[in-house]
N, C-alpha and C. Protein backbone atom coordinates (compact mmCIF):
# COMPACT_ATOMS: atom_id res chain seq x y z
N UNK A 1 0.85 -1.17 0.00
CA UNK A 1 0.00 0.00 0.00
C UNK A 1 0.90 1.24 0.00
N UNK A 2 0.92 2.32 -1.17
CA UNK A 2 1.17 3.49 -0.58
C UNK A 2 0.85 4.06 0.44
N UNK A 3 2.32 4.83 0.88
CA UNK A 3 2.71 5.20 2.25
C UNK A 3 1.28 6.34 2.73
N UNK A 4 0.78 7.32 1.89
CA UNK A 4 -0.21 8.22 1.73
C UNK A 4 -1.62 7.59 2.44
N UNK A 5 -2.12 6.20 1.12
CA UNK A 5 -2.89 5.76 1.65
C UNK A 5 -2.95 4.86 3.17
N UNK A 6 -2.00 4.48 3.25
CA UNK A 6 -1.86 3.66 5.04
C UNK A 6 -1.90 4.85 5.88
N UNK A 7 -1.65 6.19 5.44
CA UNK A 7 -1.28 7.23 6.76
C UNK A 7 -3.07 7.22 6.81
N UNK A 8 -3.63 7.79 5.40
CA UNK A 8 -5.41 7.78 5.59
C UNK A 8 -6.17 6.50 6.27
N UNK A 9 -5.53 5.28 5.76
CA UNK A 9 -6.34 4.46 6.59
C UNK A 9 -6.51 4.03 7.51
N UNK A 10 -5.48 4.44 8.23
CA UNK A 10 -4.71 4.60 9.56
C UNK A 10 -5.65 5.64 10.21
N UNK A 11 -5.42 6.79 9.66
CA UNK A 11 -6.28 8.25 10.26
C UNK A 11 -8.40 7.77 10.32
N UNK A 12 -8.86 7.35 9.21
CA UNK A 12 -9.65 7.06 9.04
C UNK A 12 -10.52 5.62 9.92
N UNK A 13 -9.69 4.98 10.03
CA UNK A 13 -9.71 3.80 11.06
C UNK A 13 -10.00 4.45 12.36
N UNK A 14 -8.74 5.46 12.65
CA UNK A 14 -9.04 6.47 14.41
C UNK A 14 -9.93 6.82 14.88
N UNK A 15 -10.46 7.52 13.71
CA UNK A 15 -12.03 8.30 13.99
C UNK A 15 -13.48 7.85 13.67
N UNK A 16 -13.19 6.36 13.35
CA UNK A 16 -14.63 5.79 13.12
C UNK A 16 -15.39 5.72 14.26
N UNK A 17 -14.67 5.42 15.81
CA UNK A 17 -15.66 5.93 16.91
C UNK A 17 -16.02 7.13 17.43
N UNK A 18 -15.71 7.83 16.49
CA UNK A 18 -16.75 9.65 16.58
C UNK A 18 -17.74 9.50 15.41
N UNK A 19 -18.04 8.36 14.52
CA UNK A 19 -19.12 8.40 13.93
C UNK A 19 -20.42 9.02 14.69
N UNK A 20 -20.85 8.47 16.20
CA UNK A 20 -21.64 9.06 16.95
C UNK A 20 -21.93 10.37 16.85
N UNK A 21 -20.72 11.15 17.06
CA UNK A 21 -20.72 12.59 17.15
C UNK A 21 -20.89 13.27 16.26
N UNK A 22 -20.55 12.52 15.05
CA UNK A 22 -20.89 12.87 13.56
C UNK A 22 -22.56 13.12 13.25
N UNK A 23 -22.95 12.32 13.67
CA UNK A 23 -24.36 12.18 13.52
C UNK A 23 -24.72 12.96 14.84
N UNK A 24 -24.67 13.12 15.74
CA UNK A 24 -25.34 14.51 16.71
C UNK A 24 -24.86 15.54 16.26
N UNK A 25 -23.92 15.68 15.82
CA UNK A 25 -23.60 17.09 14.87
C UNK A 25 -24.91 17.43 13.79
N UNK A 26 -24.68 16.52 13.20
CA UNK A 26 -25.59 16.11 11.66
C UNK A 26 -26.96 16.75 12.27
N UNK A 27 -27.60 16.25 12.94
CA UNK A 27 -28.74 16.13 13.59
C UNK A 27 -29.31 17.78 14.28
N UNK A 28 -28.40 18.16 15.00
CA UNK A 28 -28.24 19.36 16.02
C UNK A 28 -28.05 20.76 14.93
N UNK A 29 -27.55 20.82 13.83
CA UNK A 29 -26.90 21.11 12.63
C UNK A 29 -28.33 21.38 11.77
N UNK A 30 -29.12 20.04 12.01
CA UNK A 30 -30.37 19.77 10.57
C UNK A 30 -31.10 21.02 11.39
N UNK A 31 -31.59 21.13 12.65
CA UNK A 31 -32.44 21.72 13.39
C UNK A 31 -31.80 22.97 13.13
N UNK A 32 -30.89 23.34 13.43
CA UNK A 32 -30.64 24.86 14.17
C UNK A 32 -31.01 25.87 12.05
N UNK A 33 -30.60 24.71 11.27
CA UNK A 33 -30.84 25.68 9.85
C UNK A 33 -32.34 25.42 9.67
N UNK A 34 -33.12 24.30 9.68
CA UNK A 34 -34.69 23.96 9.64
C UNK A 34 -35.31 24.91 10.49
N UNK A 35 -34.42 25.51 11.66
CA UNK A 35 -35.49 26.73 12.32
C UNK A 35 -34.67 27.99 12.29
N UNK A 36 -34.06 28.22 11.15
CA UNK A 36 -33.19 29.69 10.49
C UNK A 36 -32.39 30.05 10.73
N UNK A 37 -31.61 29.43 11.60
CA UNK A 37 -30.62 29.75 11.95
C UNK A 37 -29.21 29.42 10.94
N UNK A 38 -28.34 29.60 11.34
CA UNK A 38 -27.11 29.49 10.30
C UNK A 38 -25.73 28.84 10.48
N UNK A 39 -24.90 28.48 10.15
CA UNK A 39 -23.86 27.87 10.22
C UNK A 39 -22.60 29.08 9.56
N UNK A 40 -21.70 28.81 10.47
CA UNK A 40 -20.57 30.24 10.30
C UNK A 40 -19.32 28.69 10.31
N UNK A 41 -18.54 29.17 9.31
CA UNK A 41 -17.88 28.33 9.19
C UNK A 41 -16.00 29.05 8.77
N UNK A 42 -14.96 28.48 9.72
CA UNK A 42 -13.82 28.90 9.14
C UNK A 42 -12.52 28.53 9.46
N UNK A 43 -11.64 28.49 8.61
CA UNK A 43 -10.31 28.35 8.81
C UNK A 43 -9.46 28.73 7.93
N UNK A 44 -8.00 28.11 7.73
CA UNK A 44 -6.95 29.46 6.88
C UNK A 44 -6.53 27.83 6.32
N UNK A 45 -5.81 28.65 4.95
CA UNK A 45 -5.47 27.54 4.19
C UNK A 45 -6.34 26.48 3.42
N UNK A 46 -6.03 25.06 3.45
CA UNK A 46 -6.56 24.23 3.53
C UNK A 46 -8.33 23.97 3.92
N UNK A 47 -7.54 24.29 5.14
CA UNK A 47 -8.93 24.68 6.06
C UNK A 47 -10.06 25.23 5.53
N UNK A 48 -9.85 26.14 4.89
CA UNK A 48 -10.62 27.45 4.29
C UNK A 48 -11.37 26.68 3.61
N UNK A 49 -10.77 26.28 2.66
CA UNK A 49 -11.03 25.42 1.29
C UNK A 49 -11.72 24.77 1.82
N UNK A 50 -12.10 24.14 2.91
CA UNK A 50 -12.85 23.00 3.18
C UNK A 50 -14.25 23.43 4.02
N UNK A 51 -13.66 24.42 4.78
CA UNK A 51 -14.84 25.25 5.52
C UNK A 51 -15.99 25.46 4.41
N UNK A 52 -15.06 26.34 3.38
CA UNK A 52 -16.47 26.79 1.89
C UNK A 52 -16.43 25.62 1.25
N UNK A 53 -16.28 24.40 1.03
CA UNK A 53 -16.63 22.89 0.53
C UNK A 53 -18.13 22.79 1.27
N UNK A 54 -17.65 22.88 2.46
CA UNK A 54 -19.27 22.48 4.03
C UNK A 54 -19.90 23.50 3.57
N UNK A 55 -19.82 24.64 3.26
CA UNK A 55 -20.92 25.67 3.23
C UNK A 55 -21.50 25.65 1.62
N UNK A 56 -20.63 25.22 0.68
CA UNK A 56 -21.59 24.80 -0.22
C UNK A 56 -21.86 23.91 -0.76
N UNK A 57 -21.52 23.17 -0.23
CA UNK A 57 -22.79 21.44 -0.06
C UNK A 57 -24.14 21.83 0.54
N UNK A 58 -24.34 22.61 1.63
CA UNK A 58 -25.29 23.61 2.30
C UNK A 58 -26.14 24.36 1.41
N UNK A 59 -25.75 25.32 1.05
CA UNK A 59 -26.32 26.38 -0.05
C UNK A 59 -26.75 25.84 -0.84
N UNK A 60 -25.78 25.01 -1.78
CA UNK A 60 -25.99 24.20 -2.42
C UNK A 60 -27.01 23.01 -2.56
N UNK A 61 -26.45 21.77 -3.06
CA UNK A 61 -27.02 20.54 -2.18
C UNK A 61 -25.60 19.98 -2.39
N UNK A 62 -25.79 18.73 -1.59
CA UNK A 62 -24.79 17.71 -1.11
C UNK A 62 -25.01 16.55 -2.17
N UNK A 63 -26.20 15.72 -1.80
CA UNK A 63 -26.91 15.36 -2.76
C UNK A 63 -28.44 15.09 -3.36
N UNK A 64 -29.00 15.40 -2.17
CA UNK A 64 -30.39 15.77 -2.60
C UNK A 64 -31.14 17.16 -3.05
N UNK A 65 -32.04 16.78 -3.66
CA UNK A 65 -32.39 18.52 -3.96
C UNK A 65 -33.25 19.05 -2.59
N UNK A 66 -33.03 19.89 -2.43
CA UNK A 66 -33.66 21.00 -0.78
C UNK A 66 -33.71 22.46 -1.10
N UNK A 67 -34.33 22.49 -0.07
CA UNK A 67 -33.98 23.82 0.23
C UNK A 67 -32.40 24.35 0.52
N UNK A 68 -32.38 25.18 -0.09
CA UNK A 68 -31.09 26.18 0.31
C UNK A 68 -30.53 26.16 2.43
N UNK A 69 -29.49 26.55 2.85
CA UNK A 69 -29.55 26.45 4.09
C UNK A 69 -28.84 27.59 4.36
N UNK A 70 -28.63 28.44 5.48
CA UNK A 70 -27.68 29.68 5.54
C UNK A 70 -26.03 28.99 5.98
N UNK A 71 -25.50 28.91 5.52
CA UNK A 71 -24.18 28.81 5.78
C UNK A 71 -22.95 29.92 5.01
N UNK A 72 -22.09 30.20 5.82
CA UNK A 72 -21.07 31.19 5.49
C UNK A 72 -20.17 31.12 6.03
N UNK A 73 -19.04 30.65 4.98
CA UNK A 73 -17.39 30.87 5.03
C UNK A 73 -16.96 31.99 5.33
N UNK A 74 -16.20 32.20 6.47
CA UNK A 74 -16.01 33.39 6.39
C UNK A 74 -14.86 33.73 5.76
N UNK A 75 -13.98 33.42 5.46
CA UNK A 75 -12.76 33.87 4.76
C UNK A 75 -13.32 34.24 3.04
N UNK A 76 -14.75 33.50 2.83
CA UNK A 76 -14.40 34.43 1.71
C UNK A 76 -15.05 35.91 0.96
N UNK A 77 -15.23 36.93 2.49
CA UNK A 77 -15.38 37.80 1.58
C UNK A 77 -14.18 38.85 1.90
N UNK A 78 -13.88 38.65 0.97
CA UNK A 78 -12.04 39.23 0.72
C UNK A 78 -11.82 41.03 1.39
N UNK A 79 -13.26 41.86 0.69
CA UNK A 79 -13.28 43.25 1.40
C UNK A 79 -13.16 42.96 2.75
N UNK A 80 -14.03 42.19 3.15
CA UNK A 80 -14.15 42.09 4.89
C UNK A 80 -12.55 42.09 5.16
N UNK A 81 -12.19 41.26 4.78
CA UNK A 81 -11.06 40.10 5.58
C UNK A 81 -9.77 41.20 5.55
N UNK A 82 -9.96 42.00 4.51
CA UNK A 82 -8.67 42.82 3.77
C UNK A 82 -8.75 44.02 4.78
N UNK A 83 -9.97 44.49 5.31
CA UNK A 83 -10.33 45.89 5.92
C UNK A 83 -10.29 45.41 7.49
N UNK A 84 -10.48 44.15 7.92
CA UNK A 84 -10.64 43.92 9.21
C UNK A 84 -8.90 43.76 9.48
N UNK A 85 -8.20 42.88 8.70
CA UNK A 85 -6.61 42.65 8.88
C UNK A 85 -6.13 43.87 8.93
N UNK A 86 -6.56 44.84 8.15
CA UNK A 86 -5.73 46.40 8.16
C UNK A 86 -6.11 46.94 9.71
N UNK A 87 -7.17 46.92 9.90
CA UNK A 87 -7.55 47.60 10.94
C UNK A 87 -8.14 47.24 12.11
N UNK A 88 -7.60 45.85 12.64
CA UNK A 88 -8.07 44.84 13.65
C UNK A 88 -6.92 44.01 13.76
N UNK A 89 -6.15 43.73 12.83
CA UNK A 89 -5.26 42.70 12.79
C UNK A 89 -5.86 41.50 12.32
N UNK A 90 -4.77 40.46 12.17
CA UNK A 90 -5.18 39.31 11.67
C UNK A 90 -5.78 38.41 12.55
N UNK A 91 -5.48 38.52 13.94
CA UNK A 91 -6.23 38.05 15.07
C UNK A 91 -7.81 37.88 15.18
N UNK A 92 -8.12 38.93 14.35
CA UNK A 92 -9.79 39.32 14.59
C UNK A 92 -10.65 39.19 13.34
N UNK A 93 -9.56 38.42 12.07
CA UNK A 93 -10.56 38.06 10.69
C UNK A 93 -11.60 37.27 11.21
N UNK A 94 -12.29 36.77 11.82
CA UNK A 94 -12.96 35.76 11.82
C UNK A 94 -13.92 36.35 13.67
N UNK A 95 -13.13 36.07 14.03
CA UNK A 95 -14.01 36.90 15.42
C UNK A 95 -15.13 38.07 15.25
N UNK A 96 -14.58 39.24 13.94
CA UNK A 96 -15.00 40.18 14.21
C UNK A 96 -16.51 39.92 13.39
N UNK A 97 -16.32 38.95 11.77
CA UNK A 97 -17.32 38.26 11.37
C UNK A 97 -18.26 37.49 12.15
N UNK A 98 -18.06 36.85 13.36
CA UNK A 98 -18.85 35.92 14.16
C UNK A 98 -19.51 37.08 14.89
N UNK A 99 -18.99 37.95 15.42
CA UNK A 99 -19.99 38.67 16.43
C UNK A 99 -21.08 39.91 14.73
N UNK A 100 -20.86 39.90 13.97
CA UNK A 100 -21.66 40.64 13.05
C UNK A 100 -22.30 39.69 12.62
N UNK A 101 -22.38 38.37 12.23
CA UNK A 101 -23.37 37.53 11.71
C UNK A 101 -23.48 36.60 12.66
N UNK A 102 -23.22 36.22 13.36
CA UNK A 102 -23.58 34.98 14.05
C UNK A 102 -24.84 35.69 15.39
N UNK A 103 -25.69 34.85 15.00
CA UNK A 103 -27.09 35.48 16.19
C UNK A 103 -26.63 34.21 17.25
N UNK A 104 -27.15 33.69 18.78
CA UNK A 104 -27.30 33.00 19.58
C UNK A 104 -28.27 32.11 19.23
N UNK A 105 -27.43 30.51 19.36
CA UNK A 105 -28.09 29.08 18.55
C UNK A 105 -27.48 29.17 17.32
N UNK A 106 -27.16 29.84 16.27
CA UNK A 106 -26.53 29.38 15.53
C UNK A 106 -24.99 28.83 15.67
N UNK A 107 -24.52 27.87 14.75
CA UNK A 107 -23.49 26.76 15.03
C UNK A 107 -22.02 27.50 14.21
N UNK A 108 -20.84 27.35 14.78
CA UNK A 108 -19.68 27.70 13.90
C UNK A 108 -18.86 26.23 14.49
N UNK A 109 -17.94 25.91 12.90
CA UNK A 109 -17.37 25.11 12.61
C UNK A 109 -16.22 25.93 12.62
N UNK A 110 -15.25 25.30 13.39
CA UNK A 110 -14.03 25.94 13.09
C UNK A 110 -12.80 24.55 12.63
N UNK A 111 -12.40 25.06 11.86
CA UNK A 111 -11.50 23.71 10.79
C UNK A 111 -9.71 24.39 11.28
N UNK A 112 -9.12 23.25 11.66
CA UNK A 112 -7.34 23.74 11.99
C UNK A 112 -6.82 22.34 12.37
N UNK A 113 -6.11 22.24 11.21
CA UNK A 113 -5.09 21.28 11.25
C UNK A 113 -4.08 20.97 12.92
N UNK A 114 -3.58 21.88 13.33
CA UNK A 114 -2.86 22.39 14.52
C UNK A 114 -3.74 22.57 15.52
N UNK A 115 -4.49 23.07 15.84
CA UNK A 115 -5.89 23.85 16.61
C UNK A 115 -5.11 24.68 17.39
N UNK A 116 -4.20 25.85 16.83
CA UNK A 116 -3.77 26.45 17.27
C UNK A 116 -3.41 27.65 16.79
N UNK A 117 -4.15 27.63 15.38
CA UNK A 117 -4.55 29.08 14.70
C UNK A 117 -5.31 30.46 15.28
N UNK A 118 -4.59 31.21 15.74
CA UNK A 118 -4.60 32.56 16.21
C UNK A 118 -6.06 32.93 16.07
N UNK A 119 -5.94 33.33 14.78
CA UNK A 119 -7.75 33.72 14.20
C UNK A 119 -8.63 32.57 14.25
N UNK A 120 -8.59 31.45 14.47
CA UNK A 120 -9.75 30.35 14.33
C UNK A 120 -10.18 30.23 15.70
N UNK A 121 -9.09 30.39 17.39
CA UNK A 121 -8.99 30.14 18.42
C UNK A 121 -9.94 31.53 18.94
N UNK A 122 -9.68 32.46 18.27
CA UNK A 122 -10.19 34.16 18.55
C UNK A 122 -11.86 33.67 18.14
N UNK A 123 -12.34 33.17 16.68
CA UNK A 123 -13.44 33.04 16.66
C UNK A 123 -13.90 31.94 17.53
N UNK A 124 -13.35 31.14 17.70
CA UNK A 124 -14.37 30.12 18.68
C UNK A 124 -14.88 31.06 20.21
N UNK A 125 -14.06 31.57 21.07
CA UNK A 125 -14.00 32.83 21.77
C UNK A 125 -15.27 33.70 21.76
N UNK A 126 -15.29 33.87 20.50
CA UNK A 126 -16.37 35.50 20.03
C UNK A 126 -17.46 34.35 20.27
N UNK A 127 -17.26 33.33 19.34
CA UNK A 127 -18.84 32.87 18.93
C UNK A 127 -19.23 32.23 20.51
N UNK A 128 -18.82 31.49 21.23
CA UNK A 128 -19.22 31.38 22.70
C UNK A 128 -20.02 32.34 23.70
N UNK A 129 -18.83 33.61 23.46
CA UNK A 129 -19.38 34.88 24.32
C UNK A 129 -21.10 35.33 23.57
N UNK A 130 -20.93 35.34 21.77
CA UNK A 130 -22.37 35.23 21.55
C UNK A 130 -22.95 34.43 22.02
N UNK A 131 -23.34 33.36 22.30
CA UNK A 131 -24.44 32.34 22.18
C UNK A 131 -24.31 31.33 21.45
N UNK A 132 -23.26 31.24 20.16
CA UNK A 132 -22.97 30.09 19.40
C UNK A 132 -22.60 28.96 19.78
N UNK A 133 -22.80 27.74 18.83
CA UNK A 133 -22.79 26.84 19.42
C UNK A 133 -20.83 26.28 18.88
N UNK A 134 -19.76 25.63 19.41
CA UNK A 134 -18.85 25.61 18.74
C UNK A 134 -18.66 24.38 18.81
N UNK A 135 -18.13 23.86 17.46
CA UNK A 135 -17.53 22.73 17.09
C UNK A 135 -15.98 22.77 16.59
N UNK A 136 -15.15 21.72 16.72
CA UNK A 136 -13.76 21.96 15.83
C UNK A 136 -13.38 20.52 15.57
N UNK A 137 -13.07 20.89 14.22
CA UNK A 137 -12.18 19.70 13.65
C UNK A 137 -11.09 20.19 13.34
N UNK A 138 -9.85 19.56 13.96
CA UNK A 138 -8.76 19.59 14.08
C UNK A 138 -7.74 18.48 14.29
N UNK A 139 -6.21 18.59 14.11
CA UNK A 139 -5.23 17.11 14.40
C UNK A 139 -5.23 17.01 15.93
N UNK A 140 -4.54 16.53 16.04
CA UNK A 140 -4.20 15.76 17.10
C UNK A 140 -4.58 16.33 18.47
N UNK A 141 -5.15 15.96 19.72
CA UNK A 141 -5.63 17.28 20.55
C UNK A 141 -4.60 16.39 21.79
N UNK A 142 -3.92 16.92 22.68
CA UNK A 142 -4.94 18.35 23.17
C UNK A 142 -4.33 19.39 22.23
N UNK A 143 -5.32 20.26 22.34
CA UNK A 143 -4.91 21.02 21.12
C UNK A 143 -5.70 22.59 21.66
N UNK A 144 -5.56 23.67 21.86
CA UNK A 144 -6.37 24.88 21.80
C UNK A 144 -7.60 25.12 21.68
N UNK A 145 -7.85 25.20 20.26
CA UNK A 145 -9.35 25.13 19.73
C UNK A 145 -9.78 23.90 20.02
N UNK A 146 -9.33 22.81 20.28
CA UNK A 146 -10.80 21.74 20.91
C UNK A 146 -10.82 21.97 22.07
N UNK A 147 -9.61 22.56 23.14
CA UNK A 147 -10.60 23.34 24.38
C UNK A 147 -11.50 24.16 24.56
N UNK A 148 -11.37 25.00 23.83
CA UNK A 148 -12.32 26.08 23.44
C UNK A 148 -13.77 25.88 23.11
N UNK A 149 -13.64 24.82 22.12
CA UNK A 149 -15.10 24.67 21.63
C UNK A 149 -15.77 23.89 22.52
N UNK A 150 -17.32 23.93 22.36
CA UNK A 150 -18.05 22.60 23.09
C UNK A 150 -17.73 21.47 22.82
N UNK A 151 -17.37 20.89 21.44
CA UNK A 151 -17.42 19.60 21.15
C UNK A 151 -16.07 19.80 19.84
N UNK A 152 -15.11 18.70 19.89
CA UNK A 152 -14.44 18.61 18.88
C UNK A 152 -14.19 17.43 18.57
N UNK A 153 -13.97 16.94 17.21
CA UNK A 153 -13.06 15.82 16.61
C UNK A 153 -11.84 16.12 15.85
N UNK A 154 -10.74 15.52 16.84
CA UNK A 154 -9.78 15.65 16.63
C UNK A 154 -8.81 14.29 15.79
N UNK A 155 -8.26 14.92 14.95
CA UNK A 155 -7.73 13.28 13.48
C UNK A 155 -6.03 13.16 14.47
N UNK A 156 -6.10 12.02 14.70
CA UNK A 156 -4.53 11.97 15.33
C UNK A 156 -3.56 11.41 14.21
N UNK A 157 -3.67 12.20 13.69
CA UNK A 157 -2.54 11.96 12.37
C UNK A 157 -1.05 12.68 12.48
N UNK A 158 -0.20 13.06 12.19
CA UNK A 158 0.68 13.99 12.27
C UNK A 158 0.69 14.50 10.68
N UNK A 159 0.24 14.06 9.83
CA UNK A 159 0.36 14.51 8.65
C UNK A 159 -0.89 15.77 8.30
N UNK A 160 -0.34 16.84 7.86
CA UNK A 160 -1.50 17.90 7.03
C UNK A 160 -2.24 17.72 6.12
N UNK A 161 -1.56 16.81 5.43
CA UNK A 161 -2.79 16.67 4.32
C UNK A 161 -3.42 14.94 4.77
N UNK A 162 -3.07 14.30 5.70
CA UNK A 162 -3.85 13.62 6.12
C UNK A 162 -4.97 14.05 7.08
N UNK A 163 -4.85 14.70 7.86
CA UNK A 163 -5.89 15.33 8.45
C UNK A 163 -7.07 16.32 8.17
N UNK A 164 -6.51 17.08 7.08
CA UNK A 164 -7.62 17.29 6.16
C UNK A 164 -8.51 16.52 4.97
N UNK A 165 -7.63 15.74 5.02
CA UNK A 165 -8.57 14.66 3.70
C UNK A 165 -9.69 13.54 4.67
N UNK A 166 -9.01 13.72 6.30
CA UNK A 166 -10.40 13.15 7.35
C UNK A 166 -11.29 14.14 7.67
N UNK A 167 -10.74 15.57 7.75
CA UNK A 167 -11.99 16.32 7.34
C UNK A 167 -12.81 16.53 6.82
N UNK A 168 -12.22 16.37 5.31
CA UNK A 168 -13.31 16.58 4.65
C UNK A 168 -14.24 15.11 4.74
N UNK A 169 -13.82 13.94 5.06
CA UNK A 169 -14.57 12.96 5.11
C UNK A 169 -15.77 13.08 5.89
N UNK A 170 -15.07 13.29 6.65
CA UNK A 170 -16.24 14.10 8.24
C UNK A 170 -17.03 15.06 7.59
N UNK A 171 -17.17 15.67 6.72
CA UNK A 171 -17.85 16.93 6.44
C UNK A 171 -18.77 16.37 5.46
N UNK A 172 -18.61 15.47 4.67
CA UNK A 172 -19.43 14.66 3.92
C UNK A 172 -20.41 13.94 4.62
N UNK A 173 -19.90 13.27 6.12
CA UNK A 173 -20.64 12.16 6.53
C UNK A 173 -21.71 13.37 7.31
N UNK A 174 -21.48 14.62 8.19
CA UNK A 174 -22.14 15.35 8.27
C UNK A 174 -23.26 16.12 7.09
N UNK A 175 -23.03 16.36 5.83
CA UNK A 175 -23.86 16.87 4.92
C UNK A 175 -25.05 15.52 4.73
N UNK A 176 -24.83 14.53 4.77
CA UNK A 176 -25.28 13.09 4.23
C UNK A 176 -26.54 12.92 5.43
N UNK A 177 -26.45 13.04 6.51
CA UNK A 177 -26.65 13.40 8.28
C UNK A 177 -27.40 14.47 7.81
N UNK A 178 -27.17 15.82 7.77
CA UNK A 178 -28.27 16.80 7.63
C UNK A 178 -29.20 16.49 6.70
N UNK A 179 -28.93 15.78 5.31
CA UNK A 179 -29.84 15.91 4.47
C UNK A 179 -30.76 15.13 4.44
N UNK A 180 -30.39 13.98 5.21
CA UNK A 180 -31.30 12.69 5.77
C UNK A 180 -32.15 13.18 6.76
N UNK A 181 -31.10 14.01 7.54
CA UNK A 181 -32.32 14.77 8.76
C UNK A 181 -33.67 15.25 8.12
N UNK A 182 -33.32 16.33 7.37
CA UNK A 182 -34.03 16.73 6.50
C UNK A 182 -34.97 16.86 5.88
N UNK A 183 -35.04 15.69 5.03
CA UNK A 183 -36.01 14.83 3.74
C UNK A 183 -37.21 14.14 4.67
């Protein structure tokens, strides 16, 4: 077996007993958008990329046809991010978005390889002090941001791009979970 795939099946094997949590996510997730609320979603890099993957499978569909759902990446609206870094620092891209859109009951996903990203650790923070509900997927814990949040799954991988390719797995088995909720 390539070395790549044994690190994934290895990683993937770890976290099959948070399937549970997958599905109370899924579930907790179907409700809070079925009664309007929204999903705030973010991280840097990688991360990012995967945060707006979850948010538009959402908007989108995953794979059934639905209704639309509110979800928002925050990294990508570039004015924000460009005007808040100038004049907040980079500390507060994402914090300063959670306290302007995020109402109390709605859910933020925060995605970090490390769970020790400056701005992802700042939004879990904001969204708490609102009322949000916090989740993190992240490597290996203990880790920052899964203290922070209410609930995290953490990939004990040491590899980066192994731990995001269990993210995004996780983010699938969650969209699959909401849309079943759903229907």
């Amino acid at each position: 077996m390539h070395p790549h795939l044994a690190r994934l099946s290895t990683a993937l094997t770890a976290v099959d007993p948070e399937t549970s949590k997958i599905y109370a996510w899924g579930f907790k997730l179907a409700a809070v958008l079925n009664g309007g609320g929204r999903l705030l979603a973010c991280g840097n890099g990688g991360s990012a990329a995967e945060a707006q993957h979850l948010t538009a499978e959402l908007v989108g569909r995953y794979r059934a046809d639905r209704r639309p759902y509110a979800a928002i990446p925050l990294h990508a609206d570039t004015s924000s991010l460009t005007a808040i870094a100038n004049d907040f620092g980079m500390d507060e891209l994402y914090a300063r978005q959670v306290r302007a859109h995020g109402r109390p009951g709605d859910v933020l996903i925060c995605l970090s390889t490390s769970g020790t990203s400056r701005n992802v650790t700042e939004a879990a923070g904001a969204a708490r002090r609102c009322g949000l509900t916090t989740w993190a997927l992240t490597g290996p814990a203990p880790n920052p941001l899964a203290d922070l949040c209410d609930d995290a799954l953490a990939v004990p991988a040491g590899d980066t791009a192994t731990i995001q390719e269990v993210h995004l797995t996780v983010i699938h088995m969650l969209c699959d979970v909401i849309e079943k909720a759903c229907s």
